[in-house]
Protein backbone atom coordinates (compact mmCIF):
# COMPACT_ATOMS: atom_id res chain seq x y z
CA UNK A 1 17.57 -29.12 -25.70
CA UNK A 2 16.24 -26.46 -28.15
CA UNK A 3 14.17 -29.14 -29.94
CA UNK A 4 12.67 -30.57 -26.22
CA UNK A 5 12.29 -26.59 -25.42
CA UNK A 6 10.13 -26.35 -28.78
CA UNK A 7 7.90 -29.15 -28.38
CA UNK A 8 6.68 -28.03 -25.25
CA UNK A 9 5.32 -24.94 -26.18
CA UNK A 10 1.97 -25.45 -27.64
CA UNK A 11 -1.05 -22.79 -27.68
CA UNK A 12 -2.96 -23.17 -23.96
CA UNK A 13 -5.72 -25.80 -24.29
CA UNK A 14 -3.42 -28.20 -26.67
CA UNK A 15 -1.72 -30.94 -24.99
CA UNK A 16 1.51 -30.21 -22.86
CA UNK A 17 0.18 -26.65 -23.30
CA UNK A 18 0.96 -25.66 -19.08
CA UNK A 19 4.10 -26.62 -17.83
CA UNK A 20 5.23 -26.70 -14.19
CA UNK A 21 8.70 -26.85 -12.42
CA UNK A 22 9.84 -27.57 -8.92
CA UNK A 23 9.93 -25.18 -6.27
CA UNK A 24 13.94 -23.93 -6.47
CA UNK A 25 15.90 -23.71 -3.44
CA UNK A 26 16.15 -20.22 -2.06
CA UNK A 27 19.17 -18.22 -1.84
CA UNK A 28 19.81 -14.88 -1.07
CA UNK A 29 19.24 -12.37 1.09
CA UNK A 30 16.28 -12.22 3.58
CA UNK A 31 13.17 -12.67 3.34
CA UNK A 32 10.12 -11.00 4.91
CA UNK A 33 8.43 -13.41 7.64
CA UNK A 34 6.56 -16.43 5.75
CA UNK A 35 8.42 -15.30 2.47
CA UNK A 36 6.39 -13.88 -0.74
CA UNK A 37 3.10 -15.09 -1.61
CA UNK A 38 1.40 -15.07 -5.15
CA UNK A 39 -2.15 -13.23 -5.11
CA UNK A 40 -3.82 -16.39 -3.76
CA UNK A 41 -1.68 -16.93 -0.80
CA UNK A 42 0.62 -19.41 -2.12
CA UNK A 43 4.52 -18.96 -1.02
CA UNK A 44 6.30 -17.92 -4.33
CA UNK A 45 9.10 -20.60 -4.14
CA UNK A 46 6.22 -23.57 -3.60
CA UNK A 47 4.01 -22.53 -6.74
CA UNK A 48 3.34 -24.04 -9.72
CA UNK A 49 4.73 -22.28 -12.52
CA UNK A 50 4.23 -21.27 -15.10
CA UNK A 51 0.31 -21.08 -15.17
CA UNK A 52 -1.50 -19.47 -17.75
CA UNK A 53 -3.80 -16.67 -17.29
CA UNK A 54 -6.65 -15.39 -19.14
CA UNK A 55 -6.37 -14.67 -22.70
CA UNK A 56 -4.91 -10.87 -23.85
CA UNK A 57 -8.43 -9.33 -23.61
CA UNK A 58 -9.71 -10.75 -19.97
CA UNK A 59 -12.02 -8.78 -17.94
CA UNK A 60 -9.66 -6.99 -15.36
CA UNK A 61 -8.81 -9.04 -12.66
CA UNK A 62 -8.70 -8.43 -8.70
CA UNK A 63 -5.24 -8.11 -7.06
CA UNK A 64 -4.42 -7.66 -3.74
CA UNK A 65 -4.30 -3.71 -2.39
CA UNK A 66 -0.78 -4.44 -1.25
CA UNK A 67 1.89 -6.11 -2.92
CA UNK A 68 4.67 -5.16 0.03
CA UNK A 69 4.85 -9.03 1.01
CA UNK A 70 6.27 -9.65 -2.17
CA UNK A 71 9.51 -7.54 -0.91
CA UNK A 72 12.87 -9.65 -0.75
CA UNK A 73 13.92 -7.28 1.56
CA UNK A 74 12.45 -4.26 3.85
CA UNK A 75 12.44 -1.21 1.69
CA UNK A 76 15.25 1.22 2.54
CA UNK A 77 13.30 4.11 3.68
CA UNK A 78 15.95 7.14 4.26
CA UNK A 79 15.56 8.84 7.20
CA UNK A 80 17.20 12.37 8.01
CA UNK A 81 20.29 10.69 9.07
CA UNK A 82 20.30 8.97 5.61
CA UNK A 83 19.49 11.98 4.08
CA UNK A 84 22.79 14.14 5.71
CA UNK A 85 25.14 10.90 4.79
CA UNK A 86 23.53 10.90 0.71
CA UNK A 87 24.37 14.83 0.95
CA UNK A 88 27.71 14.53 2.59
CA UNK A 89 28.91 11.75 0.71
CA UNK A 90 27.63 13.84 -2.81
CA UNK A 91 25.91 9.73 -3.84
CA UNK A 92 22.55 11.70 -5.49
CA UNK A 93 24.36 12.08 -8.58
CA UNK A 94 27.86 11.49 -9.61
CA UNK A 95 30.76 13.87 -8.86
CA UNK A 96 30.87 16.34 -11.30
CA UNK A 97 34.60 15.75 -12.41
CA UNK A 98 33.36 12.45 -14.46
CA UNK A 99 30.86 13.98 -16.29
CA UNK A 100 33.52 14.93 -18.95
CA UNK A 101 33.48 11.40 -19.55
CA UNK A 102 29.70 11.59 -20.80
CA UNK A 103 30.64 11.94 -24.53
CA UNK A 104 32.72 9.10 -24.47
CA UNK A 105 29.32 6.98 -23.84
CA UNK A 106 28.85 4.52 -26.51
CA UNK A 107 26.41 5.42 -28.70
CA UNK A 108 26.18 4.37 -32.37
CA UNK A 109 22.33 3.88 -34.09
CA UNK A 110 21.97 2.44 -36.99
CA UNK A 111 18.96 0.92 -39.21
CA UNK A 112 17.13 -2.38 -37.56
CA UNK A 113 18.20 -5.47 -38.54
CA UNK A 114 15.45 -6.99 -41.17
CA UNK A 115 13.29 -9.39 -39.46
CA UNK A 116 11.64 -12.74 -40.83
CA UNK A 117 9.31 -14.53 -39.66
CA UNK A 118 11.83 -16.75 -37.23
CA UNK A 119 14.21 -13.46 -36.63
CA UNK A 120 14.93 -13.19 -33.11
CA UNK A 121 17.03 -10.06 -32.67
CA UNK A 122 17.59 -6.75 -30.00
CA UNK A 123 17.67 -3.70 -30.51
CA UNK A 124 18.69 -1.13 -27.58
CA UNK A 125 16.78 1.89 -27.73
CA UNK A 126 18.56 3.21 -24.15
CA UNK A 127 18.61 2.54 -20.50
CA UNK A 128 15.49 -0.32 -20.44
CA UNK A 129 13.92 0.34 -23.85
CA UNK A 130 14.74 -2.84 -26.22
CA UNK A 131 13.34 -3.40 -29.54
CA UNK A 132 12.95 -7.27 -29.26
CA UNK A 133 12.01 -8.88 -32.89
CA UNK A 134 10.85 -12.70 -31.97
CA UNK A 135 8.82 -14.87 -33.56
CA UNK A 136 7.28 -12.64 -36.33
CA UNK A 137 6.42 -10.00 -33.50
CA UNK A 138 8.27 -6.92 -32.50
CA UNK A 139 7.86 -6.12 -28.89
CA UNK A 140 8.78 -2.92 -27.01
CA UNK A 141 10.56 -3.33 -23.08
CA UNK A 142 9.34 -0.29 -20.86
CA UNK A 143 9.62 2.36 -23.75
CA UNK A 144 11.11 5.31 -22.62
CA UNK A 145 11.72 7.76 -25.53
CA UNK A 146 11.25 11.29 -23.62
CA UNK A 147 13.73 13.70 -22.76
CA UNK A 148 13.23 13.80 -19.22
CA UNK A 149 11.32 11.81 -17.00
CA UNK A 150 10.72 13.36 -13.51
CA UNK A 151 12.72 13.75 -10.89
CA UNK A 152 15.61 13.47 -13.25
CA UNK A 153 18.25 15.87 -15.23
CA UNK A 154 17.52 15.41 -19.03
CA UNK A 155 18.90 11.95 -20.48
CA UNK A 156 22.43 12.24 -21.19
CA UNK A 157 22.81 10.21 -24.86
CA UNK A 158 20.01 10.42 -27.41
CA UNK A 159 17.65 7.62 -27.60
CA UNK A 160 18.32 4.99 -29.87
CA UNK A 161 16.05 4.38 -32.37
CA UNK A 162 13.82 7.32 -33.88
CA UNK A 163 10.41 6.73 -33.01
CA UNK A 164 9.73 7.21 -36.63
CA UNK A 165 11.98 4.45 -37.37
CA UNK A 166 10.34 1.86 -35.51
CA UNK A 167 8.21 -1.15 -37.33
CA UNK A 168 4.68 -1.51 -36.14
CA UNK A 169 4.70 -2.28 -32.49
CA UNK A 170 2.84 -5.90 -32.21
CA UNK A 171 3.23 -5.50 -28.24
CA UNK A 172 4.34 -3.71 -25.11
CA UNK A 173 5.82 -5.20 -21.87
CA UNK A 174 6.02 -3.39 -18.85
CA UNK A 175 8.10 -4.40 -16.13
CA UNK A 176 6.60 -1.90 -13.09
CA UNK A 177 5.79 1.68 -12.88
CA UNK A 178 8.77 3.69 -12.39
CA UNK A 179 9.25 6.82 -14.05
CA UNK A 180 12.20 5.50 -15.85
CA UNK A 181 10.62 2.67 -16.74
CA UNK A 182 7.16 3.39 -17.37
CA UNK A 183 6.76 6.67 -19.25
CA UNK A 184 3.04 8.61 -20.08
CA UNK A 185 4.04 10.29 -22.85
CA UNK A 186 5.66 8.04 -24.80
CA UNK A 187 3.25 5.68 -23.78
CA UNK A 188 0.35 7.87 -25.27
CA UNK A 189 2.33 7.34 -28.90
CA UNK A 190 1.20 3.95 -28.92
CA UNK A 191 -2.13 2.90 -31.01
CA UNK A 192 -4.80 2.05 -28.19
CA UNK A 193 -5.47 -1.84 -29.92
CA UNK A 194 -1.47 -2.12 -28.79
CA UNK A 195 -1.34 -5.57 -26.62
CA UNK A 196 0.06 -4.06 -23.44
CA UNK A 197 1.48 -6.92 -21.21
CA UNK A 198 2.12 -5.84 -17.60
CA UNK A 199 2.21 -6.55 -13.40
CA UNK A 200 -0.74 -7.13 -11.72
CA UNK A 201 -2.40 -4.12 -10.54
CA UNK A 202 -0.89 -1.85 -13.50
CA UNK A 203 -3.86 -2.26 -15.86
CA UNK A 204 -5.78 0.07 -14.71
CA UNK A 205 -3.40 2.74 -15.32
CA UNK A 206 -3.57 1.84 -19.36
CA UNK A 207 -7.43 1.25 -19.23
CA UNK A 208 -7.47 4.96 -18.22
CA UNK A 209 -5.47 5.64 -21.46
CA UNK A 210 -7.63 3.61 -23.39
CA UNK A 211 -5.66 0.88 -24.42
CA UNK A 212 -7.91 -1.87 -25.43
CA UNK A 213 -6.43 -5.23 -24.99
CA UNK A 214 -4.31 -5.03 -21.31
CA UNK A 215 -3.32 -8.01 -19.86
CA UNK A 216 -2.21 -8.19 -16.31
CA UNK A 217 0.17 -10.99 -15.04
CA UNK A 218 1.76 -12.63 -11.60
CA UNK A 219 4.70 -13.83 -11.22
CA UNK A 220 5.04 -17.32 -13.01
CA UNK A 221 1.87 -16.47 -15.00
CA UNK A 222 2.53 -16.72 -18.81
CA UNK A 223 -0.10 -16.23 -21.64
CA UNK A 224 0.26 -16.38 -25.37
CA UNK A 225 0.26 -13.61 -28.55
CA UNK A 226 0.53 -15.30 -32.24
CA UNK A 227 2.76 -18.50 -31.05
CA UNK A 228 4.76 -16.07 -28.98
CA UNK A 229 4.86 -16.87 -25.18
CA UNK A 230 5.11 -13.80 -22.86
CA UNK A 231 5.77 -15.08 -18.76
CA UNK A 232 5.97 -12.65 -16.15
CA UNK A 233 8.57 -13.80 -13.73
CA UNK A 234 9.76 -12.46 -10.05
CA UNK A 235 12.13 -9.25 -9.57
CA UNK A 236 14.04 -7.85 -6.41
CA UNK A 237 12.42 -5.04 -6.90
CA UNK A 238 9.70 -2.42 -6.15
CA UNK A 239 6.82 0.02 -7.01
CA UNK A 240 5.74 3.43 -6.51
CA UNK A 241 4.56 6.21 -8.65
CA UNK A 242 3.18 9.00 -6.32
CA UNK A 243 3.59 9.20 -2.71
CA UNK A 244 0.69 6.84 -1.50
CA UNK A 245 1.09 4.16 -3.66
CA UNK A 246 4.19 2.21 -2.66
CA UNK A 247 4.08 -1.89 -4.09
CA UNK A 248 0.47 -1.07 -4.83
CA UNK A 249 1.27 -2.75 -8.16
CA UNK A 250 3.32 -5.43 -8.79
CA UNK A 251 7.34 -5.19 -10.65
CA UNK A 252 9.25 -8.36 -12.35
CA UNK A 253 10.79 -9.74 -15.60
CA UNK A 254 9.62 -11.05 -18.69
CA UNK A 255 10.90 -14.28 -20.84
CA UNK A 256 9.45 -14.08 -24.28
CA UNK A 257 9.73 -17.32 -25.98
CA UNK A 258 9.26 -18.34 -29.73
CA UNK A 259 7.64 -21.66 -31.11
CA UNK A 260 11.27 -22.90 -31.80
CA UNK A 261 12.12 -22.27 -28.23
CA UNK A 262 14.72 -19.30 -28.15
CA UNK A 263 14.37 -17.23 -25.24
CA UNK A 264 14.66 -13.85 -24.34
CA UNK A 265 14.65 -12.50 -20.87
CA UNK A 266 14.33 -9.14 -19.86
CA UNK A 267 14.98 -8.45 -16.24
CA UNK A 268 13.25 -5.04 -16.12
CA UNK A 269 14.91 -3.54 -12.82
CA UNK A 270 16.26 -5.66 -10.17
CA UNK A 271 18.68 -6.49 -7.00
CA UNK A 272 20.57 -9.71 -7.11
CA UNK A 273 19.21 -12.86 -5.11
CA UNK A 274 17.66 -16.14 -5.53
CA UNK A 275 15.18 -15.58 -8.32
CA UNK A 276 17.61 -15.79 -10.82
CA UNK A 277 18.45 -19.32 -10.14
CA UNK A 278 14.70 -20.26 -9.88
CA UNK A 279 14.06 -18.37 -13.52
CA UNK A 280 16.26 -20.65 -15.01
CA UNK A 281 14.91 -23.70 -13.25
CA UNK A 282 11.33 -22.63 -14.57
CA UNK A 283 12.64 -21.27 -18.03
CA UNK A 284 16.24 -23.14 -18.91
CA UNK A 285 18.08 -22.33 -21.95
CA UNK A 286 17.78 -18.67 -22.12
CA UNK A 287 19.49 -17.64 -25.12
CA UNK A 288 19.82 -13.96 -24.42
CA UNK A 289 19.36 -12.22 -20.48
CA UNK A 290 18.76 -8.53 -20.51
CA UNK A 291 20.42 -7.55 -17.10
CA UNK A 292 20.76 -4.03 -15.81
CA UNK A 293 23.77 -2.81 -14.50
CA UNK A 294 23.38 0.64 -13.52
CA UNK A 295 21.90 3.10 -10.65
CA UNK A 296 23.74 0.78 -8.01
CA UNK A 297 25.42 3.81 -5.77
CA UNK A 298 25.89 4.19 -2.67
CA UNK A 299 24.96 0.37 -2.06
CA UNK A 300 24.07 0.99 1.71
CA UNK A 301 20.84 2.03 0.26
CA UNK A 302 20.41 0.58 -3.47
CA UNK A 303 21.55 -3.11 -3.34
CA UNK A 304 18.17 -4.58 -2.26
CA UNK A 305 16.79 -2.74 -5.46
CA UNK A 306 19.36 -2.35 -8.07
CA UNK A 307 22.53 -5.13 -9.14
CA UNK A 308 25.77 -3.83 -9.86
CA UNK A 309 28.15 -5.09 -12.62
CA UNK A 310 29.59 -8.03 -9.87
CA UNK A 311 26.44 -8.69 -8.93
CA UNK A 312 24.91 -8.69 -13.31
CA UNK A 313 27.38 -11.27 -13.79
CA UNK A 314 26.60 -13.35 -11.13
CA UNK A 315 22.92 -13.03 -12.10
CA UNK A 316 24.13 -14.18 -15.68
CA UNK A 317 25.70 -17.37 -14.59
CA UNK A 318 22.50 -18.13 -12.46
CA UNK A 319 20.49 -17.76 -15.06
CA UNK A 320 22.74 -19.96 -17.24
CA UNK A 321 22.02 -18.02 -20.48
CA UNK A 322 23.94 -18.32 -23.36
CA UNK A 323 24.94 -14.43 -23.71
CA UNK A 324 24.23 -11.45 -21.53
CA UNK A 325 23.59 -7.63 -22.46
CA UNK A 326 23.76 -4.99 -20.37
CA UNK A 327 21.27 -2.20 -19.73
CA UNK A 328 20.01 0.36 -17.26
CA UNK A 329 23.14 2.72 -18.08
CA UNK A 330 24.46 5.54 -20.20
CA UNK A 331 21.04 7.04 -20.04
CA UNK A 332 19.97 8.80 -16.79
CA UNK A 333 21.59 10.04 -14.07
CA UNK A 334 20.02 8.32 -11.60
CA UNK A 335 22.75 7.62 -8.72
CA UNK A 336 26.22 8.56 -7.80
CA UNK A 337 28.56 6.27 -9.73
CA UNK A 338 30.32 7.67 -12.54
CA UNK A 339 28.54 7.46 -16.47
CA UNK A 340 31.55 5.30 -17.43
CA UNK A 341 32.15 2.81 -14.30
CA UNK A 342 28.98 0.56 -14.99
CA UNK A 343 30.67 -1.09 -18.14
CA UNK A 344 34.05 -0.66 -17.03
CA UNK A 345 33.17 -3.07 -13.76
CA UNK A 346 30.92 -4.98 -15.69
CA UNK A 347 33.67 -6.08 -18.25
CA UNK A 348 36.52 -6.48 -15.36
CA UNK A 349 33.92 -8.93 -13.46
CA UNK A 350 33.55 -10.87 -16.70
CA UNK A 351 37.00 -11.40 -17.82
CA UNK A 352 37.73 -12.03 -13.69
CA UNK A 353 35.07 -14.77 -14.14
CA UNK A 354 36.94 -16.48 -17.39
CA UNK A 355 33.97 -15.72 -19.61
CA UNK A 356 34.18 -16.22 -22.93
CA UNK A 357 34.11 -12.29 -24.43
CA UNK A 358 31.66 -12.96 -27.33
CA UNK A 359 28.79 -13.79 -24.87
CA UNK A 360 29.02 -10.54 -23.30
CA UNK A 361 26.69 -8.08 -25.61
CA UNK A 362 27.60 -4.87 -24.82
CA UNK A 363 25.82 -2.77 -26.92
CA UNK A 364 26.26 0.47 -28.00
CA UNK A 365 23.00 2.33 -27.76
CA UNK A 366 21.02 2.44 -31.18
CA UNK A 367 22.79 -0.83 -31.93
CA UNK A 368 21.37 -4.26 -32.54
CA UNK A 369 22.56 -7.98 -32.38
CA UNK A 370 21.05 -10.78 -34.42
CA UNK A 371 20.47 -14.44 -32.40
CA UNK A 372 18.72 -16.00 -35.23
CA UNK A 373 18.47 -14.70 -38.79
């Protein structure tokens, strides 16, 4: 398999250099009428994937103003009834007896691993923030290394890795423009020649910054950085940074994949539903899923937008990865479950599924895990 996986993955323009999969059965929850469409209309389960856009310094491109069709389901939109039952069941944040329990959060840094040329290896820096080491690069996931973000108490474990610490950064990839996951200042750290990979419509807000080499991706559009394939895949998800710009831009996953094949998926921030199944159809063999696991309560209103541990491992064993770590916890209090219960569900669900223990991941923050030397 890893040897088939390899040989397809030449440099766009060499032979075999696009590949395309069948459309995957859906499954899952409901869809909006007609189902989501890519920017030119197609239905998302019926296109050819993965394409491969233009190069990491295109022109920007045009998107669509709206990006709400690409919804799996209707946004929850709380109204004041909503509002009295988040107050009166105290689900904003979670009850203050468990926050005793925030010291006993895992968190243990320690030095990167050293990285070759064919190193693939992860790094968790805290909540989505992943130092990924693949293929000779070292790529940043939605690098959040502030205090706060807003809208939020301070984070409650420090972040991983000292910005100081970190290698050169050969890339960035966004997965949509959430405050938690999508953060200005520590954004503006970056070098402005940083290759900044994210959803269509984003761009714009890093041309403003002046980063210099911004690509913008679909879903199931892929493009290329030193033999290192970055492909933009769907999320049950959504996007809003100020209050009249709701799914103006789009939100989804990345699977970074060396020249030898290993994968890496990141999921960014996601629901469970039928996208995980296609991913693997499009991208089999993932070697390593980032899934998030936290910011799931009360479910009547986050479960479109945000997996719990159940719903993680279920995403795991659609995916069909080899091994699974957790993320999107320990971090920010962002919802009403308690610091500790996202790992202590997410390792009950595994053992209740019989899976082997060594192909759950779950990393202290500041700690790192090797998949290839």
């Amino acid at each position: 398999m890893r040897d088939q996986r390899a040989s397809s993955l030449t440099e766009p323009g060499a032979a075999g250099g696009r590949r395309t999969a069948e459309g995957a059965g859906a499954r899952g929850g409901p869809r909006p009428a007609g189902g989501p469409r890519t920017a030119d209309g197609a239905r998302v389960l019926d296109a050819p994937r993965p394409t491969d856009a233009p190069g990491p310094f295109a022109e920007p491109r045009r998107w669509p103003a709206t990006f709400v069709d690409r919804l799996s389901e209707p946004l929850p939109v709380p109204g004041v009834r909503d509002i009295a039952r988040l107050v009166r069941e105290c689900a904003v944040r979670p009850p203050a007896h468990t926050l005793k329990d925030v010291p006993l959060l895992p968190v243990e840094p320690g030095p990167l691993p050293t990285a070759g040329p064919r190193t693939v290896s992860v790094t968790w820096a805290g909540h989505a923030s992943w130092v990924v080491r693949i293929g000779g690069l070292t790529v940043l996931t939605d690098p959040v290394w502030s205090r706060r973000i807003p809208g939020t108490p301070r984070r409650i474990t420090p972040v991983g890795v000292p910005w100081r610490a970190l290698p050169p950064i050969d890339a960035v990839v966004i997965s949509h423009n959430h405050y938690d996951h999508l953060d200005a200042p520590t954004v503006k750290r970056l070098p402005r020649t940083t290759p900044c990979y994210v959803p269509a419509g984003l761009g714009g807000w890093f041309r403003r910054r002046g980063f210099e080499r911004v690509t913008e991706l679909d879903w199931w559009e892929g493009t290329w950085l030193r033999g290192v394939r970055f492909d933009f895949v769907p999320a049950h998800h959504w996007s809003r940074r100020t209050l009249t710009d709701t799914c103006r831009t789009l939100w989804g996953g990345w699977v970074l994949t060396d020249s030898d094949g290993h994968r890496v998926y990141f999921a960014g921030d996601t629901g469970y539903g039928a996208y995980f199944a296609e991913i693997a159809r499009v991208h089999p063999g993932i070697d390593l899923a980032l899934l998030p696991i936290g910011a799931y309560t009360p479910r009547w209103m986050l479960r479109p937008v945000h997996a719990d541990p159940d719903e993680a491992v279920q995403a795991y064993l659609d995916l069909g990865a080899a091994a699974m770590a957790p993320m999107h916890w320990a971090t920010f209090l962002l919802s009403g479950e308690p610091p500790l219960e996202p790992l202590v569900r997410l390792r009950a669900a595994w053992a209740a599924a019989g899976l082997p223990r060594e192909a759950l991941w779950d990393l202290p923050i500041g700690a790192s895990r090797v998949l290839v030397p």
